[in-house]
N, C-alpha and C. Protein backbone atom coordinates (compact mmCIF):
# COMPACT_ATOMS: atom_id res chain seq x y z
N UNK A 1 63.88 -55.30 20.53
CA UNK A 1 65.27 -55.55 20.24
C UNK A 1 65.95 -56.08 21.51
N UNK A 2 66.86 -57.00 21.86
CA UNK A 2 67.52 -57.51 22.18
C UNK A 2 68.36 -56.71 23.10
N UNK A 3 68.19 -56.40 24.42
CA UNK A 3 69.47 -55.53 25.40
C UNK A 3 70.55 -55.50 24.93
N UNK A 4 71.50 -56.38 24.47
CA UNK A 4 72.99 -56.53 24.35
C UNK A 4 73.14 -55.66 22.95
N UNK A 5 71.91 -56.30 22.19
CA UNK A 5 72.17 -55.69 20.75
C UNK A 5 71.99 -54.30 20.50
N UNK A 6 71.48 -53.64 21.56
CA UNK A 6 71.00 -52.16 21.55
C UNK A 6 72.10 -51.66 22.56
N UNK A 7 72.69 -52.09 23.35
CA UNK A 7 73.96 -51.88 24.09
C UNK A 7 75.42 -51.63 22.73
N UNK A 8 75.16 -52.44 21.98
CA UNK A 8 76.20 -52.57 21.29
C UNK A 8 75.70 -51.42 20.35
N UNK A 9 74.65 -51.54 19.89
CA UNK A 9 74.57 -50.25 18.32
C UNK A 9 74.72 -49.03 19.17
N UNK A 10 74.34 -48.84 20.38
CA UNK A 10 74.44 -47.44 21.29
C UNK A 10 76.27 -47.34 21.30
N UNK A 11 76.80 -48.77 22.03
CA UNK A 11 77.89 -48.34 21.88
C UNK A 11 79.22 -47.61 21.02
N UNK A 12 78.40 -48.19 19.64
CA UNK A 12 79.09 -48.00 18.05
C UNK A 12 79.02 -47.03 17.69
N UNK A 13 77.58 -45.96 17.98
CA UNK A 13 77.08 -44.61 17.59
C UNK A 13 77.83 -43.62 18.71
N UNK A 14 77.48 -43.76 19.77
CA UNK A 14 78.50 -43.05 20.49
C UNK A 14 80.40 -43.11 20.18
N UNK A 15 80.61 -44.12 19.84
CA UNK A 15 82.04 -44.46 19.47
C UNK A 15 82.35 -43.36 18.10
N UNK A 16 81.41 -43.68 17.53
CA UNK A 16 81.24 -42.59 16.32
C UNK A 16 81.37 -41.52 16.66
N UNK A 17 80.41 -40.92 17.39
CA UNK A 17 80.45 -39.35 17.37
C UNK A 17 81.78 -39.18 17.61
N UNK A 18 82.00 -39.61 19.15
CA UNK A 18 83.42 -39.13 19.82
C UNK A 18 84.55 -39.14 18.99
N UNK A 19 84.82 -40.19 18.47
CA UNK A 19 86.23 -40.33 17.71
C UNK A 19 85.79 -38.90 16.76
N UNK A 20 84.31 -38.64 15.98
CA UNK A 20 83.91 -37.66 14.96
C UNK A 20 84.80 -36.14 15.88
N UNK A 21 83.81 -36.09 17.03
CA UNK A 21 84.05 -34.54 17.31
C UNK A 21 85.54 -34.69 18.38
N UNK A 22 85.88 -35.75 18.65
CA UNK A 22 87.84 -35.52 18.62
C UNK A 22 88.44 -35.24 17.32
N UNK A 23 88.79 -35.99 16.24
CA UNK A 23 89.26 -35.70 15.31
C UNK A 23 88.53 -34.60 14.60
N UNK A 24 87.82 -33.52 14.88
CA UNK A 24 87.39 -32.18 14.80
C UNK A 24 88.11 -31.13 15.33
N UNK A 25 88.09 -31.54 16.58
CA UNK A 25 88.77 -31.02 17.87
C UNK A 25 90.40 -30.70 17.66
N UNK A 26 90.87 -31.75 17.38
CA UNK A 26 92.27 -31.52 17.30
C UNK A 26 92.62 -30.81 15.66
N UNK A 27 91.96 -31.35 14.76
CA UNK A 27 91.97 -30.55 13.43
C UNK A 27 91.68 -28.84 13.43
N UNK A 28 91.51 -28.69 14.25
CA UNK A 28 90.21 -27.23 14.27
C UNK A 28 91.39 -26.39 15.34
N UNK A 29 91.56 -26.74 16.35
CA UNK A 29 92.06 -26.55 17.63
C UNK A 29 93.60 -26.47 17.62
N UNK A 30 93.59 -28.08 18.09
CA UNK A 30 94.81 -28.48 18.30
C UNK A 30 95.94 -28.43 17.23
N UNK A 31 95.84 -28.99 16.26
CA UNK A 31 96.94 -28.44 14.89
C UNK A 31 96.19 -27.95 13.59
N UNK A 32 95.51 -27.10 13.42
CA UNK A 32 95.17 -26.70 12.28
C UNK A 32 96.00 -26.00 11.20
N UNK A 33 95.55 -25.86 9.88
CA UNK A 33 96.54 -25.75 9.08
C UNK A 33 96.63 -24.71 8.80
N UNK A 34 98.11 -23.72 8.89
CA UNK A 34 98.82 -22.79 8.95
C UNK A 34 99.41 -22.80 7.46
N UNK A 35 98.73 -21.70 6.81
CA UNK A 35 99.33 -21.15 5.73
C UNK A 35 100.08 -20.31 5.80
N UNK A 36 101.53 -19.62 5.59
CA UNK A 36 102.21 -18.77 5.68
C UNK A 36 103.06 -18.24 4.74
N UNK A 37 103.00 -17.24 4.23
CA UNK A 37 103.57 -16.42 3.12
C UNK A 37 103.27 -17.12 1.60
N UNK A 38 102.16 -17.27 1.85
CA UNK A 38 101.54 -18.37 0.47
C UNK A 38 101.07 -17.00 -0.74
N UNK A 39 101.79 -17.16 -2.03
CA UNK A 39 101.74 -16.35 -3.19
C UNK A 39 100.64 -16.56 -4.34
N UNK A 40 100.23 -15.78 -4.95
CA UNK A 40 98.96 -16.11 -5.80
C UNK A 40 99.36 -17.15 -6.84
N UNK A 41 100.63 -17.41 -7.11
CA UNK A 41 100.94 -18.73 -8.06
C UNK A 41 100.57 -20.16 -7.87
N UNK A 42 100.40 -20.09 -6.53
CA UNK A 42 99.68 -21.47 -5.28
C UNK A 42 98.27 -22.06 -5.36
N UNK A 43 97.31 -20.43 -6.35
CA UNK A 43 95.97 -20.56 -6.13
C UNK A 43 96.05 -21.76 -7.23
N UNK A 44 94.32 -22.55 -7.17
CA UNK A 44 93.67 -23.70 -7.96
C UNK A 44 93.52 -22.50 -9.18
N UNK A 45 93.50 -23.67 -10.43
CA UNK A 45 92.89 -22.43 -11.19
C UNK A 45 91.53 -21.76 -11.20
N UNK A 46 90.70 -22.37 -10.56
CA UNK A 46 89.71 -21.52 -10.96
C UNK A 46 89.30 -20.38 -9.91
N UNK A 47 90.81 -20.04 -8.73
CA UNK A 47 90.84 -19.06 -8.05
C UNK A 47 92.14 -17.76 -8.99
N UNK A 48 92.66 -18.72 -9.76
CA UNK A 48 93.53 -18.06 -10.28
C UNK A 48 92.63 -17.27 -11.07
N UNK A 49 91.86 -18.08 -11.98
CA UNK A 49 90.46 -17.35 -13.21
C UNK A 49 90.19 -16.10 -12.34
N UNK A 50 89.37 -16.15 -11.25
CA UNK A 50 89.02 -15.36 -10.85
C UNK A 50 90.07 -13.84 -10.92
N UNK A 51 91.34 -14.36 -9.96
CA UNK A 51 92.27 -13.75 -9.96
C UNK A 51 92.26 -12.66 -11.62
N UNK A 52 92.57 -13.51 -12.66
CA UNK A 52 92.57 -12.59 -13.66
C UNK A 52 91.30 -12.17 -13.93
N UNK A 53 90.31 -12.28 -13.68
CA UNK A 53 88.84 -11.72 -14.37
C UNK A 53 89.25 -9.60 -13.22
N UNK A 54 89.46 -10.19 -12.01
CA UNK A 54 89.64 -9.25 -10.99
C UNK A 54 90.72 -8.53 -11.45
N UNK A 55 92.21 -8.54 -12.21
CA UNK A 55 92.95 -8.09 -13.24
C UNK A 55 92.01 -7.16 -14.12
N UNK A 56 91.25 -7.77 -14.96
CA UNK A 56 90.92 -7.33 -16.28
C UNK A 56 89.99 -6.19 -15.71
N UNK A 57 88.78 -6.36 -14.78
CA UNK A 57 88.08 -5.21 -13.99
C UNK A 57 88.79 -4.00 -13.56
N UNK A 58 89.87 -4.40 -12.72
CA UNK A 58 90.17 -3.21 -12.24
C UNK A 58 91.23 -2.41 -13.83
N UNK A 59 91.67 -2.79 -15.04
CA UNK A 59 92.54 -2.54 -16.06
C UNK A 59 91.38 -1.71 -16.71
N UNK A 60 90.38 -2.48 -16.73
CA UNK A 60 89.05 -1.72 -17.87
C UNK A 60 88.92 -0.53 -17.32
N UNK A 61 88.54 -0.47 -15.88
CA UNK A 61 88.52 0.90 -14.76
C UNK A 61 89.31 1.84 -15.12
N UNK A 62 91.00 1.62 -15.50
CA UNK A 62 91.84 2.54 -14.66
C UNK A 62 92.71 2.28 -16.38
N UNK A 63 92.82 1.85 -16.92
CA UNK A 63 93.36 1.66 -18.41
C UNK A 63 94.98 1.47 -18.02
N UNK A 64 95.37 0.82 -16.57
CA UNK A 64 97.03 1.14 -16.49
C UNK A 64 97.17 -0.56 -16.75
N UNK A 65 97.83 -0.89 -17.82
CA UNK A 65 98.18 -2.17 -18.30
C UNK A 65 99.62 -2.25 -17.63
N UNK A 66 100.56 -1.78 -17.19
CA UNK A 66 101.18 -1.85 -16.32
C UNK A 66 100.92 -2.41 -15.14
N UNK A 67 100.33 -1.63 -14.58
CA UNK A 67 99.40 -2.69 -12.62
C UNK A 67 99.02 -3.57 -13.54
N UNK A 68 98.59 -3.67 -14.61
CA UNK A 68 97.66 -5.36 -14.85
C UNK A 68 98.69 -6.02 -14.76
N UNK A 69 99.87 -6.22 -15.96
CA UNK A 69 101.22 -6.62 -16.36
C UNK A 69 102.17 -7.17 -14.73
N UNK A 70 101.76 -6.42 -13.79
CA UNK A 70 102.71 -6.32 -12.42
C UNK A 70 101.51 -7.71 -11.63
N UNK A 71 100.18 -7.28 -11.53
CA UNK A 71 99.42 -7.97 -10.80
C UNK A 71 99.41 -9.50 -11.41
N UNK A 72 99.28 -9.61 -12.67
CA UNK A 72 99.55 -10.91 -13.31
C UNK A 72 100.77 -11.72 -13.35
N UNK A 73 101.67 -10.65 -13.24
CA UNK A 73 102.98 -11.63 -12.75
C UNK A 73 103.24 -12.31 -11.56
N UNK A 74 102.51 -11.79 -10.85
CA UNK A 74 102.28 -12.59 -9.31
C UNK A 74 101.76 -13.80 -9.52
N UNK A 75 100.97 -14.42 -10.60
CA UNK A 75 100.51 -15.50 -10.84
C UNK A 75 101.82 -16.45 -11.74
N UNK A 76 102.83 -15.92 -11.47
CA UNK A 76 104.09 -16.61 -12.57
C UNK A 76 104.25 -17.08 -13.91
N UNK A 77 104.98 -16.78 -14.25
CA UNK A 77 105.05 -17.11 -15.92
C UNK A 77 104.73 -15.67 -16.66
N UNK A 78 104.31 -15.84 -17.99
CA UNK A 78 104.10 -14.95 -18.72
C UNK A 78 102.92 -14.51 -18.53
N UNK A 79 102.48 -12.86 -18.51
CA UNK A 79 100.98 -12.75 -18.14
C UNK A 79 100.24 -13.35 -19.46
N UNK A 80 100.33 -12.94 -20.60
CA UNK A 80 99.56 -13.52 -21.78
C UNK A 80 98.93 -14.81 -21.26
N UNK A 81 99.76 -15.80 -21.19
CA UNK A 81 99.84 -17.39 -21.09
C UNK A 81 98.75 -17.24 -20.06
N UNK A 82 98.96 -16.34 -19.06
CA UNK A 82 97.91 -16.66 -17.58
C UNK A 82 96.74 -16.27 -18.28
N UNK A 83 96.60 -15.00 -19.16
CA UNK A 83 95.32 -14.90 -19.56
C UNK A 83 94.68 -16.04 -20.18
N UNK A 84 95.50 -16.02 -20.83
CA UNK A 84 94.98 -17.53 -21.86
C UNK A 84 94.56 -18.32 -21.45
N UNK A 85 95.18 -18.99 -20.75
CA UNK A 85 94.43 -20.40 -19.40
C UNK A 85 93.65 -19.79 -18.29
N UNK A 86 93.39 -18.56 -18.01
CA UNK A 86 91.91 -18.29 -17.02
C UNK A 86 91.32 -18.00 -18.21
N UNK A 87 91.16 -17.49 -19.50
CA UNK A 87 90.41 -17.24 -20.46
C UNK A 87 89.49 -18.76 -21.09
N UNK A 88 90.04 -19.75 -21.16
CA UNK A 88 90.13 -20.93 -21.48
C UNK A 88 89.53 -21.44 -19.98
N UNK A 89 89.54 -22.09 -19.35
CA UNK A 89 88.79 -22.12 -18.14
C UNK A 89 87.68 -21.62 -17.89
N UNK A 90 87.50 -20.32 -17.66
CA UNK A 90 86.11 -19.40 -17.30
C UNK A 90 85.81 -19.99 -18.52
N UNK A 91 85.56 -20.02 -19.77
CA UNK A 91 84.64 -20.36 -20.89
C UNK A 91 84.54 -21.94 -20.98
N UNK A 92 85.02 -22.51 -20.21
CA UNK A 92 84.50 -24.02 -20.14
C UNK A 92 83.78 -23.98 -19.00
N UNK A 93 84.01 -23.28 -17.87
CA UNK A 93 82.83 -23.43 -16.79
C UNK A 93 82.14 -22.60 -16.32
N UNK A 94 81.79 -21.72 -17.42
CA UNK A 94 80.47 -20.83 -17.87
C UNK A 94 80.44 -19.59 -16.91
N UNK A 95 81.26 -18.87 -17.34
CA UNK A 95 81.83 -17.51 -16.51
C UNK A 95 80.55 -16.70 -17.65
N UNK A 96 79.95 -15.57 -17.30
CA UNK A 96 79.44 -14.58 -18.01
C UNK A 96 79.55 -14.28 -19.27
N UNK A 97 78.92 -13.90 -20.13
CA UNK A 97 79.71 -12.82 -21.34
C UNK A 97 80.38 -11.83 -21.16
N UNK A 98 80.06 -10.74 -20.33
CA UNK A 98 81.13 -9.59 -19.89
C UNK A 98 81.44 -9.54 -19.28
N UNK A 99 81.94 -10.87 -18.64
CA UNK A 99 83.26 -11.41 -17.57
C UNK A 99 84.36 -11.76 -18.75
N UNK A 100 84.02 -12.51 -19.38
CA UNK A 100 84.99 -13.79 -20.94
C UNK A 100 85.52 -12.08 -21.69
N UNK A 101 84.27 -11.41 -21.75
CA UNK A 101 84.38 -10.12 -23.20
C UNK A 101 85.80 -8.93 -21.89
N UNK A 102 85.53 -8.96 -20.85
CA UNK A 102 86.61 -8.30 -20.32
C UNK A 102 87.95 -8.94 -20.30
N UNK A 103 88.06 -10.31 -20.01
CA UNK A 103 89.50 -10.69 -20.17
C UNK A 103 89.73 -10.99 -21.87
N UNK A 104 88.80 -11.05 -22.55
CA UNK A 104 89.68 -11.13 -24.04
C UNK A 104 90.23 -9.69 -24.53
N UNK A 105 89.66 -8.68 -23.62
CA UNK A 105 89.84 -7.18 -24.00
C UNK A 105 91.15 -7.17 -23.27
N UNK A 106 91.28 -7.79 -22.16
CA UNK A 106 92.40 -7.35 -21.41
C UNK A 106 94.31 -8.67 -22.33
N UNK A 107 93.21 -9.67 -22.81
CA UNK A 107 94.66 -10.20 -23.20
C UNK A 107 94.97 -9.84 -24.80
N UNK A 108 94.08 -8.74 -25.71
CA UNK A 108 94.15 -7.75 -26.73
C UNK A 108 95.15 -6.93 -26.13
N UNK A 109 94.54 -6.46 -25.37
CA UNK A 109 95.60 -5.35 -24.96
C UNK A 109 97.09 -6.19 -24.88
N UNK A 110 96.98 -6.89 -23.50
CA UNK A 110 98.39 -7.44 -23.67
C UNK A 110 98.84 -7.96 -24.84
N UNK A 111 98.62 -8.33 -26.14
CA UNK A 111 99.26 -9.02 -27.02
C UNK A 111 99.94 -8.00 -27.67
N UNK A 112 98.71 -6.81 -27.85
CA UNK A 112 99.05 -5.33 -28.59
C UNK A 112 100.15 -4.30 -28.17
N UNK A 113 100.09 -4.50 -26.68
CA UNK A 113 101.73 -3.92 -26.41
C UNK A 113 102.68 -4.83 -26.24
N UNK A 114 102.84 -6.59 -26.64
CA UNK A 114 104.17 -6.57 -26.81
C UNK A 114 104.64 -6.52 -28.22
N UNK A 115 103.44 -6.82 -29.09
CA UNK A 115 103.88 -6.61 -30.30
C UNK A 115 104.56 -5.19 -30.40
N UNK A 116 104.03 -4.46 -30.38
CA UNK A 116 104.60 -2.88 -29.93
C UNK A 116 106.06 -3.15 -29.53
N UNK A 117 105.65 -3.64 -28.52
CA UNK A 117 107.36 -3.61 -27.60
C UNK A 117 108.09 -4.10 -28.37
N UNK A 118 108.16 -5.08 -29.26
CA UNK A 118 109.20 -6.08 -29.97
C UNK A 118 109.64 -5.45 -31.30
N UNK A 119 110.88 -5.51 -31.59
CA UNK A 119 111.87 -4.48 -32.62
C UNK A 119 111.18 -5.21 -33.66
């Protein structure tokens, strides 16, 4: 190969890295990204899914649909609705059977006490 031409691809690969592990450097280091007072309504859904599957576990445990009712509202809106769309989710991207069979138990329950609740 050609001196100049191996001068130049050396120069391009090195140019590479550096600009690579600067813009590392300052991402990582110098300004990295600062989350602060960030609420579970923020999560993607399929951290939210999780979120409610981790609902429905600890509700099956402890039977207080209340803490569920309180912990699901942190995800905003109506808890039902949240079940419904992590319920709907986890069963399109292949969550367990007695992961799916705990949150349909847990949004039974919720449907069953507001019917209850409602005159």
């Amino acid at each position: 190969m050609d001196p100049h031409r191996r001068r130049r691809w050396l120069f391009f690969v090195l140019s590479i890295l550096i600009g690579l592990a600067a813009g590392l450097y300052y991402g990582w280091v110098v300004r990295p990204v600062r989350y602060i007072d960030t609420s579970p309504d923020t999560l993607r859904q399929d951290y939210k899914a999780d979120f409610v599957l981790m609902v429905a576990e600890a509700w099956e445990a402890t039977g207080d649909l209340d803490m569920a009712r309180r912990y699901l509202a942190l995800l905003g809106g109506d808890p039902v609705a949240q079940v419904e769309q992590a319920l709907r989710y986890a069963a399109q991207v292949g969550y367990g059977p007695a992961d799916l069979h705990r949150m349909r138990n847990l949004l039974q329950a919720l449907r069953g006490a507001a019917t209850e609740a409602a005159p």
